[in-house]
Protein backbone atom coordinates (compact mmCIF):
# COMPACT_ATOMS: atom_id res chain seq x y z
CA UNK A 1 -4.09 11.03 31.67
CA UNK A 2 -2.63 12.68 28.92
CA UNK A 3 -2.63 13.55 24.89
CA UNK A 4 0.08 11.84 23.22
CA UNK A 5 0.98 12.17 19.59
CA UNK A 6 2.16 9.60 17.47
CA UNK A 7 3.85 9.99 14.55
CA UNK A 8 5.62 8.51 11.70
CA UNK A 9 9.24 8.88 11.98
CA UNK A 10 10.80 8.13 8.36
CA UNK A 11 8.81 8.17 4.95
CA UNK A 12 5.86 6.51 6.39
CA UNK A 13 4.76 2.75 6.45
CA UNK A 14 6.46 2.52 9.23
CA UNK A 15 4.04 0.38 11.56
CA UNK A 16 2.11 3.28 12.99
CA UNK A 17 -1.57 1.34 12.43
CA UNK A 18 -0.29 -0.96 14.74
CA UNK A 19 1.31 0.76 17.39
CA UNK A 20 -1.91 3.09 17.58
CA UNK A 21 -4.20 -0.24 17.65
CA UNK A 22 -2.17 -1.57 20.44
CA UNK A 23 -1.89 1.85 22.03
CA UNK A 24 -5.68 2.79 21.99
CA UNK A 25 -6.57 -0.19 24.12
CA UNK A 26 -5.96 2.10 27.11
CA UNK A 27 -6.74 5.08 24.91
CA UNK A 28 -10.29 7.09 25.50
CA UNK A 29 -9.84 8.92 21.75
CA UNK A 30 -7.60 8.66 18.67
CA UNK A 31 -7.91 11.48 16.70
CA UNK A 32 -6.71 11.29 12.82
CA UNK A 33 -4.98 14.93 12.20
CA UNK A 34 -3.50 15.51 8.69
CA UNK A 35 -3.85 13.78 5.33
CA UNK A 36 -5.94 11.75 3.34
CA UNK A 37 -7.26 8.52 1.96
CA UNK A 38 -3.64 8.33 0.50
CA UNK A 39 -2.49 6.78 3.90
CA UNK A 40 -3.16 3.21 4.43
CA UNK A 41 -2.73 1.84 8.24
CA UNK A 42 -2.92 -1.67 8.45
CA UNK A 43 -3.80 -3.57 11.66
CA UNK A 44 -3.63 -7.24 12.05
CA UNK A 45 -6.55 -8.61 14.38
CA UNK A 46 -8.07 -11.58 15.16
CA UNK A 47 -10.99 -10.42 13.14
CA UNK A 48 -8.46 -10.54 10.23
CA UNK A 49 -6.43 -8.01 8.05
CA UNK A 50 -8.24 -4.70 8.38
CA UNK A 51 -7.14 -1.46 5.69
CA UNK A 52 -7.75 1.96 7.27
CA UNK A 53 -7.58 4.93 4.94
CA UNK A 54 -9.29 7.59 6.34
CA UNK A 55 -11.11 5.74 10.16
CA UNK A 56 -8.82 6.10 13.27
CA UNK A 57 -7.12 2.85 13.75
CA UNK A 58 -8.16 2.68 17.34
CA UNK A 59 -12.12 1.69 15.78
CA UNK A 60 -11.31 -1.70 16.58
CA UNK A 61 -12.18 -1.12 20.25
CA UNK A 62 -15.69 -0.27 20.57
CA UNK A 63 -15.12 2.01 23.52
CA UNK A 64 -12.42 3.84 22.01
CA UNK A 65 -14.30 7.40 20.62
CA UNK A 66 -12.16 8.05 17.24
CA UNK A 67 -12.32 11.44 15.08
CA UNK A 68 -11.27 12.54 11.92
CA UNK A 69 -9.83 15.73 12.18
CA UNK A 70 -10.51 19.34 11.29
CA UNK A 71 -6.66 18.83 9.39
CA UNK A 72 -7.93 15.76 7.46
CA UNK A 73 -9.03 15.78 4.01
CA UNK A 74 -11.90 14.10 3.68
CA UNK A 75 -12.68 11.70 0.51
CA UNK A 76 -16.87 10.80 1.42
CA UNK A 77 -17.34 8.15 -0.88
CA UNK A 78 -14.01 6.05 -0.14
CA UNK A 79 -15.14 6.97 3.53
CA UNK A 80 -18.59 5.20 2.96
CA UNK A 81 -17.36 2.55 1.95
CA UNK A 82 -14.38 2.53 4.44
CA UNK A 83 -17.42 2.45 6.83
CA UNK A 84 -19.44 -0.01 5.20
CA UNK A 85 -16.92 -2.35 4.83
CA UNK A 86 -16.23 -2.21 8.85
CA UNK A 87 -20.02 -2.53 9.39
CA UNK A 88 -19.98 -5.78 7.21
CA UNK A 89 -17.25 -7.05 9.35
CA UNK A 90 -18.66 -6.78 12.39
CA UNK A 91 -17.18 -3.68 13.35
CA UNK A 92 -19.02 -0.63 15.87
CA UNK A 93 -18.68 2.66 13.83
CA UNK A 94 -21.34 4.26 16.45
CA UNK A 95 -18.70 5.89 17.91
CA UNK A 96 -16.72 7.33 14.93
CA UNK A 97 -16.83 11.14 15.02
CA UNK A 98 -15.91 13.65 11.03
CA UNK A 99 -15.04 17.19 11.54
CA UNK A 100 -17.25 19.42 10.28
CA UNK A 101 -14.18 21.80 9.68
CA UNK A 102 -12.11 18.91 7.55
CA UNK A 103 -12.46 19.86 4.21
CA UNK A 104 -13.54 17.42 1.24
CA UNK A 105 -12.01 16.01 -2.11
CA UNK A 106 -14.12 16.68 -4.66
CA UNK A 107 -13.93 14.89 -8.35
CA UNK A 108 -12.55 17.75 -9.71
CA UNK A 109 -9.25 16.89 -7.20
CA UNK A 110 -9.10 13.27 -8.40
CA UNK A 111 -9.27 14.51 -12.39
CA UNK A 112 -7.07 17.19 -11.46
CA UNK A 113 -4.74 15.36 -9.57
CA UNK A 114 -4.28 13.04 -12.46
CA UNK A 115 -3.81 15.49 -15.63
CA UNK A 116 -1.22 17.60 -13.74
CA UNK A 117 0.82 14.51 -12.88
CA UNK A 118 0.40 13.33 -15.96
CA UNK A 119 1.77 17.04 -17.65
CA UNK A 120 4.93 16.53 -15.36
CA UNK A 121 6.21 14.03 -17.45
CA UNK A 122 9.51 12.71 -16.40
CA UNK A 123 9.80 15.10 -13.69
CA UNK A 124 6.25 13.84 -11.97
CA UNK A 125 6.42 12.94 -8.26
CA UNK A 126 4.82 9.67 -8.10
CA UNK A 127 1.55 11.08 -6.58
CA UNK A 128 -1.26 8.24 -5.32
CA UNK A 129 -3.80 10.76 -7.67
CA UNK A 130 -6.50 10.33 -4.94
CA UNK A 131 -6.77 14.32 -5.12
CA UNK A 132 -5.20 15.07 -2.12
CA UNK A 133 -2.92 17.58 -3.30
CA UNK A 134 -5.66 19.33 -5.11
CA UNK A 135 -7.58 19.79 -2.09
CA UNK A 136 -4.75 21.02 0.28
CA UNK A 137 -4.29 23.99 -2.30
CA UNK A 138 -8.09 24.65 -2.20
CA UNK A 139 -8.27 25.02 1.35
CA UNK A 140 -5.22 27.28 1.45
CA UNK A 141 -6.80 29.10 -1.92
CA UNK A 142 -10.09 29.72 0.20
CA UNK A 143 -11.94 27.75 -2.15
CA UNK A 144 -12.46 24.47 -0.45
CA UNK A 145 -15.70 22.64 0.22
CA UNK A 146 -15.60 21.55 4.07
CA UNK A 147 -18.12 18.65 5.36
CA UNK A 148 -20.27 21.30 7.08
CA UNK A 149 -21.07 22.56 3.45
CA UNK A 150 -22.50 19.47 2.56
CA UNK A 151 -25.53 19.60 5.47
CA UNK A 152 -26.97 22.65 3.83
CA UNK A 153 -28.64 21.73 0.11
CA UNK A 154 -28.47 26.06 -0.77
CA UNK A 155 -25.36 26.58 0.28
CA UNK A 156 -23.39 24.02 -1.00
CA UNK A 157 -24.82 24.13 -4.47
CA UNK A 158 -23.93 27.83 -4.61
CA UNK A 159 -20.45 27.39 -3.02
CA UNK A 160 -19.96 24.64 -5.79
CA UNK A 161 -21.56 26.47 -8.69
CA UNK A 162 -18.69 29.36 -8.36
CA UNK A 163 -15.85 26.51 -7.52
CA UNK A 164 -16.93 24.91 -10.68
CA UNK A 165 -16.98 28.11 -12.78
CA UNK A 166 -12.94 28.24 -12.64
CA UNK A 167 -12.30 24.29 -12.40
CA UNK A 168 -13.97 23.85 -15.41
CA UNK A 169 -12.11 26.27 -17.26
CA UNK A 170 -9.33 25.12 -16.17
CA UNK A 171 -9.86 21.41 -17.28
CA UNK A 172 -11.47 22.52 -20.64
CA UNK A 173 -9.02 25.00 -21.68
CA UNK A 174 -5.65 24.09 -19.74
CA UNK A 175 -6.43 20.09 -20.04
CA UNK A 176 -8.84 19.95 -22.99
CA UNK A 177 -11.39 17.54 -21.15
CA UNK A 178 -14.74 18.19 -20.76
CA UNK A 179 -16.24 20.29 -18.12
CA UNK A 180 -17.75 18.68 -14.65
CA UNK A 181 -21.32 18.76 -14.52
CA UNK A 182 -22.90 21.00 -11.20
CA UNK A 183 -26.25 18.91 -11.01
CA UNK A 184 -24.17 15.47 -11.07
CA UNK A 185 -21.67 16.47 -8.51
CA UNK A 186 -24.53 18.56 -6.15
CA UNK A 187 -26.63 15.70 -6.17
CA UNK A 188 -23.97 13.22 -5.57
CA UNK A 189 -22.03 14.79 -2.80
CA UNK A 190 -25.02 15.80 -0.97
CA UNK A 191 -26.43 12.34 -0.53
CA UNK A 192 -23.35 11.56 0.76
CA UNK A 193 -23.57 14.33 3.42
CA UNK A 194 -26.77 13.00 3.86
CA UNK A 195 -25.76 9.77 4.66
CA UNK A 196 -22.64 10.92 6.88
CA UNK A 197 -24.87 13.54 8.70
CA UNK A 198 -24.55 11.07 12.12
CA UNK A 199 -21.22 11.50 12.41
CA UNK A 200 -20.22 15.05 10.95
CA UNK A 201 -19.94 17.40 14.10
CA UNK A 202 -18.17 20.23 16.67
CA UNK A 203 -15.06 17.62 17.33
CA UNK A 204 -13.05 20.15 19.01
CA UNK A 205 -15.56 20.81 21.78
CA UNK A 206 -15.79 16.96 22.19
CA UNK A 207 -11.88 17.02 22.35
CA UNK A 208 -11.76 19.80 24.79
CA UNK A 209 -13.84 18.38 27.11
CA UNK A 210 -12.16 15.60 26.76
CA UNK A 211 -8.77 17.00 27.57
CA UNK A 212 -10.67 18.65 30.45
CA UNK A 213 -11.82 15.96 31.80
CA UNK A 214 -7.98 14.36 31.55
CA UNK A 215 -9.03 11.22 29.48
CA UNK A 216 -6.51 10.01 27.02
CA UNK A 217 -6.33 11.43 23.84
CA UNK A 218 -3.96 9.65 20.90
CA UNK A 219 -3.42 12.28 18.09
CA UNK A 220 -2.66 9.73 15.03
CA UNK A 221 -0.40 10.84 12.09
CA UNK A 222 -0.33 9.60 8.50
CA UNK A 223 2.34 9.50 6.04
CA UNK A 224 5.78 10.09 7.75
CA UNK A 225 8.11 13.38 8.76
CA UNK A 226 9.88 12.95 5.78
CA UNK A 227 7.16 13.80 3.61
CA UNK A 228 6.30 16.63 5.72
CA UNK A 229 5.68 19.64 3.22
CA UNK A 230 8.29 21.47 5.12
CA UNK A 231 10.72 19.95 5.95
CA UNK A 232 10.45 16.60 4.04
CA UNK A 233 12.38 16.16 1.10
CA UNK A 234 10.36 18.56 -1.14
CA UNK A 235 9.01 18.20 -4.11
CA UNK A 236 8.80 14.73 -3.72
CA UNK A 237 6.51 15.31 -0.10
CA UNK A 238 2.76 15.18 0.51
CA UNK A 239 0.50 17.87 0.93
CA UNK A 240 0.16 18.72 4.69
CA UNK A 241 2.61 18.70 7.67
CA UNK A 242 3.21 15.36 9.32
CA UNK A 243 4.87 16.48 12.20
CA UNK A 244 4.14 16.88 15.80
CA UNK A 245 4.01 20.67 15.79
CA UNK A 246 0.86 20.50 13.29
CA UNK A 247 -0.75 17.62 15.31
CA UNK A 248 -2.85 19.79 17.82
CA UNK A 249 -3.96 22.06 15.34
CA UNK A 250 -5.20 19.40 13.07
CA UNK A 251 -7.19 17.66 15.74
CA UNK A 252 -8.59 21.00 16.78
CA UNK A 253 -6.61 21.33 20.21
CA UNK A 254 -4.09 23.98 21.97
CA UNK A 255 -0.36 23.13 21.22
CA UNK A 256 0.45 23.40 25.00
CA UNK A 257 -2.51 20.06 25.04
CA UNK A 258 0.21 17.72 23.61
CA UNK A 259 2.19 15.82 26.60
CA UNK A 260 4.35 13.71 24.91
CA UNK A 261 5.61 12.93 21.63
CA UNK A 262 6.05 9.62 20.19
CA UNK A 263 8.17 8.70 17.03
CA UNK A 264 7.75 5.23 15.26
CA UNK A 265 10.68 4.16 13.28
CA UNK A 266 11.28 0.61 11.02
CA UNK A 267 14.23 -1.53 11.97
CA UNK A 268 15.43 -0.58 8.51
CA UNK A 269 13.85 2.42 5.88
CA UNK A 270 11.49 2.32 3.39
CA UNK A 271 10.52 4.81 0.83
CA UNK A 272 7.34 4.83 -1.96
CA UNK A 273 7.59 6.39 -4.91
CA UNK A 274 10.29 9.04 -6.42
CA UNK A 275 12.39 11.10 -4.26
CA UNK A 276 16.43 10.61 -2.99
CA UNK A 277 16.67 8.00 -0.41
CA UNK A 278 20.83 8.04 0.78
CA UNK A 279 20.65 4.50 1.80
CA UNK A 280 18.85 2.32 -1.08
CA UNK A 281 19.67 -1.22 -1.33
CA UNK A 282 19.68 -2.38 -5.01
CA UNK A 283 21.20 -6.00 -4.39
CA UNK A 284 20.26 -8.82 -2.85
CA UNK A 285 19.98 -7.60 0.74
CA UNK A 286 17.37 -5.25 -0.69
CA UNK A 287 15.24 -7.88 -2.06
CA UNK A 288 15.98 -9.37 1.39
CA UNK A 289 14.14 -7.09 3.06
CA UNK A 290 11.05 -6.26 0.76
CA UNK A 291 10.29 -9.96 0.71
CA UNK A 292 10.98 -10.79 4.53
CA UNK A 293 8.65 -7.23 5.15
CA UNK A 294 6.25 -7.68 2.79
CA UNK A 295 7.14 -4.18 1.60
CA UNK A 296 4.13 -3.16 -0.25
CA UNK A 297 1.90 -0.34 -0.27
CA UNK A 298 -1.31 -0.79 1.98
CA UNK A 299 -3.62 1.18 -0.25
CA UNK A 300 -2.01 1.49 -3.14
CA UNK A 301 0.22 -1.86 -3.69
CA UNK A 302 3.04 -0.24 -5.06
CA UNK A 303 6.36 -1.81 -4.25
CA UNK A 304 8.88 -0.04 -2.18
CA UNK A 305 12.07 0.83 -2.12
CA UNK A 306 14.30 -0.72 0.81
CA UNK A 307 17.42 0.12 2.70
CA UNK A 308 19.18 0.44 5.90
CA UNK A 309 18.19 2.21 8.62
CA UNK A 310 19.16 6.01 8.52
CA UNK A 311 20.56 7.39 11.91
CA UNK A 312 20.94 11.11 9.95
CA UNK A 313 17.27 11.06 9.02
CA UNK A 314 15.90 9.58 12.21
CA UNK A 315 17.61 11.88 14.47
CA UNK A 316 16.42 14.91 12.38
CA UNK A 317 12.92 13.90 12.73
CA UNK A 318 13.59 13.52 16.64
CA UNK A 319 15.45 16.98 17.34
CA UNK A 320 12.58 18.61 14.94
CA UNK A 321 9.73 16.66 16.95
CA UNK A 322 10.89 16.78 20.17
CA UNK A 323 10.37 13.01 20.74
CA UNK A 324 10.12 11.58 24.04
CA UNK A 325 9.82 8.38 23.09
CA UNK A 326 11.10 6.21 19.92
CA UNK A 327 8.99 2.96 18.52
CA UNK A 328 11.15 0.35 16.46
CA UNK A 329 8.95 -2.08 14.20
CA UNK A 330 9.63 -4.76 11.96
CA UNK A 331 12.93 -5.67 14.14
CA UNK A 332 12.11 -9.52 12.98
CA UNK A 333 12.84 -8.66 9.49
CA UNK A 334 16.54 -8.28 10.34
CA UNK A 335 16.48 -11.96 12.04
CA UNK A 336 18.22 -13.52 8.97
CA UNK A 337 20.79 -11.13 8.70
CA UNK A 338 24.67 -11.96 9.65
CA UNK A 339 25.88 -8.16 9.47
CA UNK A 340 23.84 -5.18 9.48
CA UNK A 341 24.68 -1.73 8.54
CA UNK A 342 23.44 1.87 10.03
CA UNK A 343 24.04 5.08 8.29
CA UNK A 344 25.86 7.81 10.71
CA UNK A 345 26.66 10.19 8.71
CA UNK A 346 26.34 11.10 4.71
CA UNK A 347 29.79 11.78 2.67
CA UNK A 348 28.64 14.60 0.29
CA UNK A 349 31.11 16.36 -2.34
CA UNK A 350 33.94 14.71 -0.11
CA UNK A 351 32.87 15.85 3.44
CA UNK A 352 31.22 14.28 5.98
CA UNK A 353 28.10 15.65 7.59
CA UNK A 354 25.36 15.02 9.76
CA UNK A 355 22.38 16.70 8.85
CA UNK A 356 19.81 16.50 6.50
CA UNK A 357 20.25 18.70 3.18
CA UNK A 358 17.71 20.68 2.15
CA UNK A 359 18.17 20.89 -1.74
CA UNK A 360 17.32 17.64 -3.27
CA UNK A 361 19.83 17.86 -5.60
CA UNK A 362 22.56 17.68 -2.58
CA UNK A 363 20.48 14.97 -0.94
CA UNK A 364 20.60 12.79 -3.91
CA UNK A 365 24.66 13.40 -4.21
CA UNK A 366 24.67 11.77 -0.47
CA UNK A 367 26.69 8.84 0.27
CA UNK A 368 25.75 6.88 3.51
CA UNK A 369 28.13 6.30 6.16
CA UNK A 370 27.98 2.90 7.34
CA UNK A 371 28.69 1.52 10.52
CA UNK A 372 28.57 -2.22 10.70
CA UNK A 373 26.77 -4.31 13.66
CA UNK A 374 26.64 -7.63 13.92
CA UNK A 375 23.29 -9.35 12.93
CA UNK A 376 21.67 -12.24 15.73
CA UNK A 377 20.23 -14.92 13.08
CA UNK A 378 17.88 -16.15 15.45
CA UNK A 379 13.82 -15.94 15.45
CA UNK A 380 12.50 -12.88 17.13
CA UNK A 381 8.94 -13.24 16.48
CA UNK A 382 8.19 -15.20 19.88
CA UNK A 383 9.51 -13.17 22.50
CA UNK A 384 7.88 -11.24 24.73
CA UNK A 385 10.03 -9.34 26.32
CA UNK A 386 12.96 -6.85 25.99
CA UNK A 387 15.97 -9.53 28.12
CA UNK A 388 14.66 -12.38 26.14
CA UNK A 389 16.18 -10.90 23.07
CA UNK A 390 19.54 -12.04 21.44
CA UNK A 391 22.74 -9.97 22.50
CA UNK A 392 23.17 -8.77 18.91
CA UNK A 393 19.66 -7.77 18.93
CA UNK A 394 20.02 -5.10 22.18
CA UNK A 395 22.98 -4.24 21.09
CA UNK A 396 21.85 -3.05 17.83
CA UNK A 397 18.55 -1.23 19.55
CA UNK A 398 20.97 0.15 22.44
CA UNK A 399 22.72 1.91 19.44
CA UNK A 400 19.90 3.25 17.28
CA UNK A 401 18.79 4.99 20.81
CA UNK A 402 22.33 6.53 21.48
CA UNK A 403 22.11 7.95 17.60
CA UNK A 404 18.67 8.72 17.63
CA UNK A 405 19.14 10.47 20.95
CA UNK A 406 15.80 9.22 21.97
CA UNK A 407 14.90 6.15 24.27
CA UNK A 408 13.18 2.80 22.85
CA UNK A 409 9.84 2.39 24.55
CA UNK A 410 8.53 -0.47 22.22
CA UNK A 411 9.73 -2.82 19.89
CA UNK A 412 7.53 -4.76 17.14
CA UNK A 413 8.63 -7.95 16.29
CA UNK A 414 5.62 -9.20 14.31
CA UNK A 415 2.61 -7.71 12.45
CA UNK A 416 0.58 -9.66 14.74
CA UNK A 417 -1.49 -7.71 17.84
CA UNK A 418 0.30 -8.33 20.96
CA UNK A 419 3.71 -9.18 19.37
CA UNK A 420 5.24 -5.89 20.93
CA UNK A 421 7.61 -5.33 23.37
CA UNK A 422 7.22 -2.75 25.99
CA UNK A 423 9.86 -1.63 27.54
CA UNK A 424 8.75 2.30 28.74
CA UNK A 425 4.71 2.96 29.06
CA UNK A 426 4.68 5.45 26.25
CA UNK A 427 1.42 6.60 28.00
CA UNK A 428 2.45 7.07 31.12
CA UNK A 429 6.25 8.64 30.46
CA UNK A 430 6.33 12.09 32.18
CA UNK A 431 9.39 13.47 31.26
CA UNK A 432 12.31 13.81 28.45
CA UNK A 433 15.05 11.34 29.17
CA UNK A 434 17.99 12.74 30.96
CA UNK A 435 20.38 11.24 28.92
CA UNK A 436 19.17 12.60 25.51
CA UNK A 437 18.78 16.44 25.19
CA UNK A 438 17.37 16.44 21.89
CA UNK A 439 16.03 20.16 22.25
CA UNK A 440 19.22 21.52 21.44
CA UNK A 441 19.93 21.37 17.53
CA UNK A 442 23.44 20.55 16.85
């Protein structure tokens, strides 16, 4: 058995809810590691459409233990009703596990989070504004609330008293909005301790002896590598690391725990909010593929931005995460297609290169590099397995592997459970592939 991290490969909404559903049927654990209620993973099931923002996606299977992670930030009311919501549907959330080390957004985040995005003006960077940001900078301030704080009535209300000393002067005399009150917010955010008590506890032992006991462990990512706050296109990134490297930590394991790393990419890229994006389609073929992918925000609804699949970016992502293993979703929404396109390379100030620019400025001056395949125009959605696709089809997968340098172990062709092709047993690969030596940075 193994632990095997999944994460998003592009700028998230990428399919990962699914693929970690599917995966987590042979899967002891999934363990949510980084980010917040600002991540939507939706999983199609035949007890309908389920939402997650904050639960594991591998819930669904009632023998499945899932954990939200020391690395998570933890909104308790939208996780209440997260909960209550799965309850009402039928759903076991017996076995649904809160670090007592993940740290918790507090109103002041979601007020904050709002007047300093509002204050940007034109230059603001299209945040969701459910306080996720705010609370990042608390933790790494030293000044963060964490769930075990809200067990013990004393301590929290003097931990919160001081917090709200400087928030308050901040939102009074920075913002000009009145202050937070101590008794509203103790009183509050206590009962919801209260009510989470059950499930707030020592994760990381559980997880050790898990990993001692060699069941399987899926570490489960939110938001995508390109919104990782290091290397993601910064400003316009979220507020934690996405990547593989900051997946053990934020589940509360060793780094040397992690087996294998897998990478789940879209057929095509996708992008919310503001930020440079090399290969956005503004015409028709666009539209084409927002409609056909019903490219909408999980949580948040907002529409978003659409374009061809972006071999410079991927294979950035791969080299920086090691991947041993590459998942392509949403392949049917290329069905109707007659040509494709892939970008190779990007065409900045008249020269051609092949990495990723770190100044957004030069990122935004990219042109993409097509190279044109030729699209299959037949349904995808039925078949099962990886010689039952069209020509045009393997062809075009055969060449996102060579430029992605990784192999394909599934494909999605539908948002539908079961609609996924295997071709490799992510969960049972041992080994890089031969052919790809992605350790080696060109």
């Amino acid at each position: 058995m193994a632990v095997v991290a999944v994460i998003g490969a592009q700028w998230g909404d990428e399919g990962k809810g699914k693929i970690v559903d599917e995966l987590s049927m042979h899967t002891q654990y999934v363990v949510r590691y980084q980010g917040g209620s600002n991540a939507g993973h939706r999983v199609v099931h035949d007890k309908g459409e389920f939402s997650f923002r904050l639960v594991p996606s591998g819930i669904l299977y009632p023998n499945t233990t899932c954990i939200i992670g020391n690395g998570v930030v933890v909104d308790p009311k939208g996780l209440i009703a997260e909960m209550d919501e799965l309850k009402r549907l039928g759903i076991d959330i017996s076995h649904l596990y809160i670090s007592e080390r993940a740290h918790v957004v507090m109103p002041y985040h979601f007020l904050l989070d709002r007047l300093e995005e509002q204050a940007r003006g034109a230059d603001k960077i299209d945040s969701t504004q459910r306080g996720i940001g705010p609370a990042y900078v608390d933790k790494h301030a030293r000044i963060g609330v964490r769930m075990a704080d809200l067990l013990d009535v004393d301590t929290f209300r003097a931990k919160l008293s001081n917090i709200l000393q400087q928030k308050n002067r901040m939102i009074t005399q920075i913002y000009g909005q009145p202050p937070l009150s101590l008794e509203e917010i103790h009183g509050e955010y206590f009962g919801y301790g209260l009510q989470l008590r059950p499930h707030i506890t020592d994760t990381q032992s559980m997880l050790h002896e898990a990993v001692f006991e060699r069941k399987m462990v899926l570490l489960e990512g939110a938001q995508g590598a390109l919104l990782d706050i290091d290397f993601g296109t910064y400003p316009y990134v979220t507020s934690s690391s996405t990547m593989a490297a900051n997946a053990a930590g934020g589940a509360g394991l060793s780094p040397r725990s992690i087996d294998r790393v897998v990478g789940v990419y879209k057929a095509y890229i996708t992008r919310v909010g503001s930020g440079p994006m090399p290969t956005e389609l503004f015409d028709a073929s666009g539209r084409e593929l927002r409609d056909r992918g019903h490219e909408f925000g999980t949580n948040t609804g907002r529409e978003r931005r659409c374009g061809w699949f972006d071999a410079v970016a991927g294979r950035f992502v791969a080299q920086l995460n090691g991947l041993d293993a590459a998942v392509i979703t949403k392949l049917d929404v290329l069905d109707t297609f007659p040509t494709i396109n892939i970008c190779t390379a990007y065409q900045l100030h008249g020269k051609i290169i092949h990495n990723l620019p770190a100044s957004i400025s030069d990122l935004a001056a990219c042109e993409p590099v097509y190279e044109e395949v030729e699209g299959w125009q037949s349904d995808t959605t039925g078949i099962c397995t990886y010689d039952d696709l069209p020509l045009a089809a393997k062809k075009y997968l055969k060449r996102l592997e060579e430029l992605l340098e990784t192999p394909i172990a599934m494909i999605s062709v539908s948002p539908q459970r079961g609609k996924t092709i295997q071709v490799k047993d992510v969960l049972a690969m041992q080994e890089h592939d031969d052919r790809y030596p992605r350790n080696a940075m060109r």
